[in-house]
N, C-alpha and C. Protein backbone atom coordinates (compact mmCIF):
# COMPACT_ATOMS: atom_id res chain seq x y z
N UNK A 1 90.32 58.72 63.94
CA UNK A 1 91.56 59.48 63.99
C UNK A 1 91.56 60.45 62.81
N UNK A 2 91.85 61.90 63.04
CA UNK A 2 92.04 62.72 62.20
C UNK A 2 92.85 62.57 61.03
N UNK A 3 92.95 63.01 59.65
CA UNK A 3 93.75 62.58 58.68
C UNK A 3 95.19 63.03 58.83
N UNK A 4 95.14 64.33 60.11
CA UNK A 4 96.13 65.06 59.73
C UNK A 4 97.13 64.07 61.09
N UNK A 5 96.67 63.13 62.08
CA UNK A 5 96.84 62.93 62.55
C UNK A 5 97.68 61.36 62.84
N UNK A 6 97.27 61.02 61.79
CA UNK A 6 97.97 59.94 60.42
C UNK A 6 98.79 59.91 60.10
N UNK A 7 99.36 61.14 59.96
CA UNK A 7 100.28 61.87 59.25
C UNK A 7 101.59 62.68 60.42
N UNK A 8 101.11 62.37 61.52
CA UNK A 8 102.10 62.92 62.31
C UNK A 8 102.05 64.17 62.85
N UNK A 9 101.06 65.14 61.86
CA UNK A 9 100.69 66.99 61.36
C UNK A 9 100.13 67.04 62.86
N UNK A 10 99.16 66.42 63.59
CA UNK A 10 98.18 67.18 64.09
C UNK A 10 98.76 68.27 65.67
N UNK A 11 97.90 69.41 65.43
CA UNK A 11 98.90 70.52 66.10
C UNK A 11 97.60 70.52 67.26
N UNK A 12 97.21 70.37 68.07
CA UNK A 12 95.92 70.59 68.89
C UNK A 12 95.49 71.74 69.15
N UNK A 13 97.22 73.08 69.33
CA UNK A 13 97.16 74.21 69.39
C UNK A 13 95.92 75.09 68.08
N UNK A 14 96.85 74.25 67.41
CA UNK A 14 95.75 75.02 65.76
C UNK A 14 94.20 74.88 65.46
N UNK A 15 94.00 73.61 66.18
CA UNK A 15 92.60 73.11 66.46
C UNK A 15 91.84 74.17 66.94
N UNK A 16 92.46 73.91 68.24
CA UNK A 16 91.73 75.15 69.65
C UNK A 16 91.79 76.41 69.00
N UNK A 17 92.86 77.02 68.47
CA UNK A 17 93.07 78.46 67.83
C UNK A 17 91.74 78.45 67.38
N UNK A 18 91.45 77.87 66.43
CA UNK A 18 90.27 77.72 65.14
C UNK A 18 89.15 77.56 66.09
N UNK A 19 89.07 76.92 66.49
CA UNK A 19 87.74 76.82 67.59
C UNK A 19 87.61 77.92 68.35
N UNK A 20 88.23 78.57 68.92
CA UNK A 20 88.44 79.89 69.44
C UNK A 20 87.43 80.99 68.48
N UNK A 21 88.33 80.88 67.28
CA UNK A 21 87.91 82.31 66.20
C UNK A 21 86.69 81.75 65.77
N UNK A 22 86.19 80.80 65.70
CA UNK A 22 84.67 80.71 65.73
C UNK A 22 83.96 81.19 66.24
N UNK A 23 83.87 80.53 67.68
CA UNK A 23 83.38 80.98 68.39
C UNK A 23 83.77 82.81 68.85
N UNK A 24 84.51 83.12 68.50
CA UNK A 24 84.18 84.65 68.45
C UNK A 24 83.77 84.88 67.84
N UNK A 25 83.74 84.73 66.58
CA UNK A 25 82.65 84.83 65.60
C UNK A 25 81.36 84.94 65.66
N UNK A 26 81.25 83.71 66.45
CA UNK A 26 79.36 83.57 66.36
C UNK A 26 78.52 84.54 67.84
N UNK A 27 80.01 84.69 68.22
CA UNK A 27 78.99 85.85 69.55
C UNK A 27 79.39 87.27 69.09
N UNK A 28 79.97 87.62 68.45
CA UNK A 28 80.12 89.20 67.46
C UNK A 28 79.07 88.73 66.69
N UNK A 29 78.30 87.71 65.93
CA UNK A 29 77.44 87.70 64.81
C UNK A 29 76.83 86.69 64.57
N UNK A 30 75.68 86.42 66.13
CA UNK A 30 74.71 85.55 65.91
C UNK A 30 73.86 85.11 65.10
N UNK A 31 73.67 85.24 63.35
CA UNK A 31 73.12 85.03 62.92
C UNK A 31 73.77 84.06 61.89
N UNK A 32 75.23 83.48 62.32
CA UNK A 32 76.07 82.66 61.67
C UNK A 32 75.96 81.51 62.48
N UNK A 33 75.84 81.30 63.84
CA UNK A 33 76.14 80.33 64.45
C UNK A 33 74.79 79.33 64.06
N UNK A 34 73.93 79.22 63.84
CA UNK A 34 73.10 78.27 63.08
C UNK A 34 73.93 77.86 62.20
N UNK A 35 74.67 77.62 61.40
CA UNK A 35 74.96 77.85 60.09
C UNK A 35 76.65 76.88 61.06
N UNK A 36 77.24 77.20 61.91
CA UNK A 36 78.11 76.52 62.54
C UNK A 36 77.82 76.08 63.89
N UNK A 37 76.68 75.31 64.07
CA UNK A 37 76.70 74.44 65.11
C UNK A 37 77.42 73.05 65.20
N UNK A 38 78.26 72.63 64.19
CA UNK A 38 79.66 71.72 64.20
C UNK A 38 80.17 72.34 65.51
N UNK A 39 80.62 73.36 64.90
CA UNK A 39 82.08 73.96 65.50
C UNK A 39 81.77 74.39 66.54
N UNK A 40 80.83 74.88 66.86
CA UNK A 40 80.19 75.18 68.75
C UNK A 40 80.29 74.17 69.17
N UNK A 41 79.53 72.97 68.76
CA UNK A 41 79.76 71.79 69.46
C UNK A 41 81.25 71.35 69.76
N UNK A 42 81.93 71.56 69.09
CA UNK A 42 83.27 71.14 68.93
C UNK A 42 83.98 71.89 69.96
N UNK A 43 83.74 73.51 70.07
CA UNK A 43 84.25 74.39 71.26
C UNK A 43 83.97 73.58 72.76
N UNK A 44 82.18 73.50 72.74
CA UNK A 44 81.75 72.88 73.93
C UNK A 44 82.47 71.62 74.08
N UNK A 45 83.00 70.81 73.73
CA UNK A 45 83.47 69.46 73.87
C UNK A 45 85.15 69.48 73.98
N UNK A 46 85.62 70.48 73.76
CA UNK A 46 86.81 71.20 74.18
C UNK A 46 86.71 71.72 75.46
N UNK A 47 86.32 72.50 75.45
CA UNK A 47 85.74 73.23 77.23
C UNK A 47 85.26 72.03 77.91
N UNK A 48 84.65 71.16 77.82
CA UNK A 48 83.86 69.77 78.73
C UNK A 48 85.37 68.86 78.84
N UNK A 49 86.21 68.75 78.15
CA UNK A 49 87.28 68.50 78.14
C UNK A 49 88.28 68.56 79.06
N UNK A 50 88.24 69.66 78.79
CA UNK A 50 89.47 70.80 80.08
C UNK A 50 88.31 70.83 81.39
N UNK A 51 86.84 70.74 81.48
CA UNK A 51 86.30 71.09 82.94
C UNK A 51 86.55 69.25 83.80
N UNK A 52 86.40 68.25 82.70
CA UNK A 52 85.66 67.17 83.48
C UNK A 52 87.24 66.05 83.70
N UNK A 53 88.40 66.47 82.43
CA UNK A 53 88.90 65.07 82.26
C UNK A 53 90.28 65.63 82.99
N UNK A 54 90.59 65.37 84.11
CA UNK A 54 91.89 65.33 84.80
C UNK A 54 93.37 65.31 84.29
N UNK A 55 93.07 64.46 83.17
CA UNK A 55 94.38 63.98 82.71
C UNK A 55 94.76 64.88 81.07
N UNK A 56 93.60 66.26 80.95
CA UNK A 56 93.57 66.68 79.72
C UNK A 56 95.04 67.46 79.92
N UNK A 57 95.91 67.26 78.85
CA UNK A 57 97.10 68.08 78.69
C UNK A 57 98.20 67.46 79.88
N UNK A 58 97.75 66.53 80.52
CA UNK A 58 99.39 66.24 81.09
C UNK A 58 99.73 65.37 80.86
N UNK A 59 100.70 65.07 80.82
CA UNK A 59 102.14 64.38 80.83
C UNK A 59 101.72 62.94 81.81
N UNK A 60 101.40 61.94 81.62
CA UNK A 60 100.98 60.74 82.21
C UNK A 60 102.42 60.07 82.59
N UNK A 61 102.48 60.20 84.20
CA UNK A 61 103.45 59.62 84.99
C UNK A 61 103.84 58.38 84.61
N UNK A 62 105.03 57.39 84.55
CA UNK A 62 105.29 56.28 84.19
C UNK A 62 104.95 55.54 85.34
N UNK A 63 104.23 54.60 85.24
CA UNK A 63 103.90 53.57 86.51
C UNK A 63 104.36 52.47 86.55
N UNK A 64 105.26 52.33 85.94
CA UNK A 64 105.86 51.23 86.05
C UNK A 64 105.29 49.49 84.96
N UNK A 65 105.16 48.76 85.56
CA UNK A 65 104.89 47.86 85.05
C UNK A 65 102.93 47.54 84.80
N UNK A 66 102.15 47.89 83.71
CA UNK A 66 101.02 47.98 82.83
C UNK A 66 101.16 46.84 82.90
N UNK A 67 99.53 46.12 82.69
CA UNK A 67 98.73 45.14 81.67
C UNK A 67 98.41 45.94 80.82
N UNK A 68 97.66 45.33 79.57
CA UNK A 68 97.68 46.02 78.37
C UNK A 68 96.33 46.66 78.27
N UNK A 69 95.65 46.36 79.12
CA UNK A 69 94.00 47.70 79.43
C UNK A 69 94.60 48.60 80.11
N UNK A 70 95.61 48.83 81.18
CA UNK A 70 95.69 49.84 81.80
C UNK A 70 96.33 50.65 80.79
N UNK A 71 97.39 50.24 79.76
CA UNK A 71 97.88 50.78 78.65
C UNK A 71 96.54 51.84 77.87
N UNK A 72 96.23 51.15 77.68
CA UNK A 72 95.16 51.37 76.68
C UNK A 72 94.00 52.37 77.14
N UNK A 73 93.84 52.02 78.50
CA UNK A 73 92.99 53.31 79.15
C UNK A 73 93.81 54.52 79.53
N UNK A 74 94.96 54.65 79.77
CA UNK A 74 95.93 55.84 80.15
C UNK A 74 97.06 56.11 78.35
N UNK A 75 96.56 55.84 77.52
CA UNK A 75 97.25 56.16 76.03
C UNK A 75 97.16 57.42 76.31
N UNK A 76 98.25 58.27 75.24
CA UNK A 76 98.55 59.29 75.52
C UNK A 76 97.46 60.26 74.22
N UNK A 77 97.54 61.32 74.47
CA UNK A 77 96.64 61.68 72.96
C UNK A 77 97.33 61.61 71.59
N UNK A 78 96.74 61.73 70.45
CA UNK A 78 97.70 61.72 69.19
C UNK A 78 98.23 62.94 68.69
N UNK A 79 96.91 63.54 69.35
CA UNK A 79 97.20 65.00 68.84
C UNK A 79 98.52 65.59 70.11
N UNK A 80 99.56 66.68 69.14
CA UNK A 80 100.49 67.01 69.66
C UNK A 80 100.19 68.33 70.62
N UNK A 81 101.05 68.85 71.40
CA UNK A 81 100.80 70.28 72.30
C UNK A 81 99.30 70.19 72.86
N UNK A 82 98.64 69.36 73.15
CA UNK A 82 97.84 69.25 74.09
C UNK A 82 97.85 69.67 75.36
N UNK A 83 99.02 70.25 76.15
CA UNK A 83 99.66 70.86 77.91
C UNK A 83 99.59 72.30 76.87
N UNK A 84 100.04 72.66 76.04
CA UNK A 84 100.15 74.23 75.64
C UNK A 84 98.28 74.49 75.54
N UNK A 85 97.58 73.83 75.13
CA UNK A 85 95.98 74.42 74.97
C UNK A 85 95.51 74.40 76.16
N UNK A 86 96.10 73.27 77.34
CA UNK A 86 95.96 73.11 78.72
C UNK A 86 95.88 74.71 79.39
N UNK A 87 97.20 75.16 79.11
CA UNK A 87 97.96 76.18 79.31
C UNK A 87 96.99 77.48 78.86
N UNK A 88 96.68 77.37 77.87
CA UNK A 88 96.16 78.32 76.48
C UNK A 88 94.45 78.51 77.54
N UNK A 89 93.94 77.46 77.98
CA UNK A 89 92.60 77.86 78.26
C UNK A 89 92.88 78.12 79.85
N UNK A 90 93.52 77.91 80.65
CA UNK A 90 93.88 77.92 82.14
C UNK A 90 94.09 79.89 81.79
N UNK A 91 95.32 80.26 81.10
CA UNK A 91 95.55 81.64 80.53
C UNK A 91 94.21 82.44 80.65
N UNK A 92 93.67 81.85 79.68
CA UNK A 92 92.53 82.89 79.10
C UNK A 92 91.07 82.92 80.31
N UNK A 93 90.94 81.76 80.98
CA UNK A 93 90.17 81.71 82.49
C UNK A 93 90.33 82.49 83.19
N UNK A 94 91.69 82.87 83.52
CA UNK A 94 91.87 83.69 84.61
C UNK A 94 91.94 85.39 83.69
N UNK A 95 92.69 85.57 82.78
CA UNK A 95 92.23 86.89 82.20
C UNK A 95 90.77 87.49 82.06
N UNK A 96 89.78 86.74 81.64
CA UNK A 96 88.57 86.63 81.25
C UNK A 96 87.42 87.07 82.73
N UNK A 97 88.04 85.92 83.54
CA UNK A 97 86.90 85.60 84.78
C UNK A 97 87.96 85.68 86.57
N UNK A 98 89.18 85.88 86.10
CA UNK A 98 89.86 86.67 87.74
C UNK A 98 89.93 85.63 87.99
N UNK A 99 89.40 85.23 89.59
CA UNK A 99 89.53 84.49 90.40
C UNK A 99 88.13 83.17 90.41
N UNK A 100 87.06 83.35 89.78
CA UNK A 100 86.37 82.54 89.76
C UNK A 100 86.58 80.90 89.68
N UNK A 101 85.68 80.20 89.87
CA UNK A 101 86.31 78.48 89.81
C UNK A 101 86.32 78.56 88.82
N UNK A 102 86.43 77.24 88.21
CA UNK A 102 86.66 76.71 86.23
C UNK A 102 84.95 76.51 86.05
N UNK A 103 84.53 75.56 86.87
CA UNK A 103 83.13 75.46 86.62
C UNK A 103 82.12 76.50 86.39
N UNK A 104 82.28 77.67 87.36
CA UNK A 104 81.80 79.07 86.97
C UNK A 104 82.06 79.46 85.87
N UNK A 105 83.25 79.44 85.72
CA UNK A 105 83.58 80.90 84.59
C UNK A 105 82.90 79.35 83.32
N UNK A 106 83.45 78.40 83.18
CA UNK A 106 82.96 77.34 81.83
C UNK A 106 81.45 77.17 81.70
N UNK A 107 80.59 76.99 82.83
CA UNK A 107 78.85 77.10 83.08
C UNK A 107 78.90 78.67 82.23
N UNK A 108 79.50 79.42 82.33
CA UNK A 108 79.32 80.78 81.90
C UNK A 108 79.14 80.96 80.13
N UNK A 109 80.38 80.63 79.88
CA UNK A 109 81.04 80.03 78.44
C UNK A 109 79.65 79.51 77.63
N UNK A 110 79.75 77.80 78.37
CA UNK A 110 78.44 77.61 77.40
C UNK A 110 77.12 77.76 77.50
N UNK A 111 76.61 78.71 78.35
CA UNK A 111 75.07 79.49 78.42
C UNK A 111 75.55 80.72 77.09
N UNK A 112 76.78 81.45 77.17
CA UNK A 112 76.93 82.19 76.37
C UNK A 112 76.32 81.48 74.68
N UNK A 113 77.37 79.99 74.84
CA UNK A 113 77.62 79.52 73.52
C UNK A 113 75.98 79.24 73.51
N UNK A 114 75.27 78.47 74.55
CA UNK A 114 74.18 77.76 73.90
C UNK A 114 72.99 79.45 73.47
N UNK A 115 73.63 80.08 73.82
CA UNK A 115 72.67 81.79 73.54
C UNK A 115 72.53 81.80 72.55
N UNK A 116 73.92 81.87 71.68
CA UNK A 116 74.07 82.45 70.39
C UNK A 116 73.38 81.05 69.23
N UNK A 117 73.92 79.64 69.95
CA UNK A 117 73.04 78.74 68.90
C UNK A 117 71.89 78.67 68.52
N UNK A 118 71.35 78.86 70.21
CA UNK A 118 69.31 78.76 69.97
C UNK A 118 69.08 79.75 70.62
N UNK A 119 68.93 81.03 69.62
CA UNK A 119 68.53 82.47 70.44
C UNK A 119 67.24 82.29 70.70
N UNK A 120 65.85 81.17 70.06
CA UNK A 120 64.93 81.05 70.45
C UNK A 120 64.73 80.38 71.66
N UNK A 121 65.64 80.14 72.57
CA UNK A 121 65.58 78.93 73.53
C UNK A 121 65.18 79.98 74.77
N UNK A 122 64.07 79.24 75.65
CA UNK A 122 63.77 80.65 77.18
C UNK A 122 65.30 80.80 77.38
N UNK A 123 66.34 80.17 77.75
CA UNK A 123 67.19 80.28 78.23
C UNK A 123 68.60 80.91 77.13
N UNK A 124 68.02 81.59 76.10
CA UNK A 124 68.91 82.11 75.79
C UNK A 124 69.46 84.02 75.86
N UNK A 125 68.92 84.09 76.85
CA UNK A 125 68.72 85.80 77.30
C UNK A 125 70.47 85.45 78.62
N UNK A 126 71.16 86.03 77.95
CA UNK A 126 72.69 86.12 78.51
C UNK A 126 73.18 87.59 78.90
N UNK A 127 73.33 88.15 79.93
CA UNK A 127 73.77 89.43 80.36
C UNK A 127 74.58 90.32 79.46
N UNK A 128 75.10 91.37 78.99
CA UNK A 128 76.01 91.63 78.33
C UNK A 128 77.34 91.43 78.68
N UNK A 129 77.12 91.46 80.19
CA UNK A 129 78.98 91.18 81.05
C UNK A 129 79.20 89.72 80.53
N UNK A 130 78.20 88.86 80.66
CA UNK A 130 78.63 87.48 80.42
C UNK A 130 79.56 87.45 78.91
N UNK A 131 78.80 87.59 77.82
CA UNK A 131 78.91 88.37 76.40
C UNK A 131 80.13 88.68 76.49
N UNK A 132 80.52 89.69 77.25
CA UNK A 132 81.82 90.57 77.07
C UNK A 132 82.53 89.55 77.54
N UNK A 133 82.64 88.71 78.95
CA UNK A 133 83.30 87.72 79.35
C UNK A 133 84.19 86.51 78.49
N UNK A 134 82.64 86.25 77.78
CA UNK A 134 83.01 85.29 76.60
C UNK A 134 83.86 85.32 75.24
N UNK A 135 83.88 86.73 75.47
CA UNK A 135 84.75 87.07 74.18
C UNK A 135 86.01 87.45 74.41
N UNK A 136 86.18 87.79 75.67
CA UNK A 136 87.45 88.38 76.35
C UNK A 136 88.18 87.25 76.54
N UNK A 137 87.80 85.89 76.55
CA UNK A 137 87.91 84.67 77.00
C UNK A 137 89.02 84.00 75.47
N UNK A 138 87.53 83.80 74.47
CA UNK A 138 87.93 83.24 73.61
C UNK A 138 89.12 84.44 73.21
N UNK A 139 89.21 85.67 72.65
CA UNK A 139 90.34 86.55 72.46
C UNK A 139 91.34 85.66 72.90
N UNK A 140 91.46 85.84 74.40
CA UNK A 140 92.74 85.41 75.08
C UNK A 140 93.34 83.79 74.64
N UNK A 141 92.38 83.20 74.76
CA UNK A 141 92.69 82.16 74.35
C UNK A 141 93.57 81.60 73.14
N UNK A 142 92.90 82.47 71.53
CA UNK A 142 92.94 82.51 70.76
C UNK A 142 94.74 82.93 70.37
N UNK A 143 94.70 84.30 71.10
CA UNK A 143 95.54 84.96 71.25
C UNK A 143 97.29 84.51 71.98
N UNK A 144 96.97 83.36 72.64
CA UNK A 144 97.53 82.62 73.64
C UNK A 144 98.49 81.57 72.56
N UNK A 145 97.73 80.98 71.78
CA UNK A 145 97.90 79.90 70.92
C UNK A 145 98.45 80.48 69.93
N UNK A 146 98.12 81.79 69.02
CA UNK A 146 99.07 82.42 68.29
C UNK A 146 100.30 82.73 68.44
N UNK A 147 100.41 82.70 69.78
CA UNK A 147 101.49 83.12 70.13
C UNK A 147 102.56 82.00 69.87
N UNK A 148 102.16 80.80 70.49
CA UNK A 148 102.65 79.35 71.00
C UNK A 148 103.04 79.03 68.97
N UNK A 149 102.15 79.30 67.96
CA UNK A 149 102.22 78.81 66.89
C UNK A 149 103.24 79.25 66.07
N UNK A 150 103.10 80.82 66.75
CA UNK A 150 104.51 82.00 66.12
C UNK A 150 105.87 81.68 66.46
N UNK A 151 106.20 81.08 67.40
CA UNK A 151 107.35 80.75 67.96
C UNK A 151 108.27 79.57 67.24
N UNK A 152 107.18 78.76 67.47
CA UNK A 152 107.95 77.48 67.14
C UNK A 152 108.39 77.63 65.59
């Protein structure tokens, strides 16, 4: 558990924000992202997040009467505004990539991300639309969550 999270602090919005401006970062200026393969990883596991886990960002229905594993497997997250980053990357999908599925436009995302980590990799030769995609992406995203942070 995070320290800030201990503490009651943790904002998930601010997380993702930050993960966001990284990763714009390292695809404006691939020669940093060596240097932050934490935080790529950390993007990718955010994005694998929102593609694979159903229950990322909602609101878990009351079912009534639990044993204490079903408790424990349906806990809620610690971190707070988790439905706003829901929100925040659903936003920036459809600005970014239109109408495409999630799996498309996210397969997209991290060929981008794994480009900029291991530019020596065969598979790191990424289109420039993709490139532009990815950044138009994280922007929005980024941009999405500033917003959500300005308000409150």
């Amino acid at each position: 558990m995070p320290i800030m999270a201990s503490q009651g602090r943790s904002d998930a919005r601010g997380t993702a924000q930050l993960l966001a401006s990284m990763a714009l970062d390292c695809i404006a200026n691939p020669a940093v992202a060596r240097e932050r393969q934490v935080a790529l990883n950390n993007v990718y596991r955010l994005l694998e997040s929102y593609r694979v886990n159903r229950f990322f960002g909602s609101d878990l229905p009351n079912q009534g009467y639990q044993n204490d594993a079903q408790k424990l497997a349906l806990k809620r997250p610690i971190e707070r505004h988790v439905k706003e980053v829901r929100d925040a990357l659903e936003h920036a999908r459809k600005v970014a990539f239109g109408d495409a599925s999630k799996d498309d436009a996210l397969q997209k995302l991290e060929t981008v991300l794994r480009s900029v980590t291991y530019p020596d990799a065969d598979e790191s030769r990424v289109s420039h639309e993709d490139q532009q995609q990815a950044t138009q992406f994280f922007r929005a995203l980024g941009d999405h969550l500033r917003i959500g942070l300005e308000t409150e």
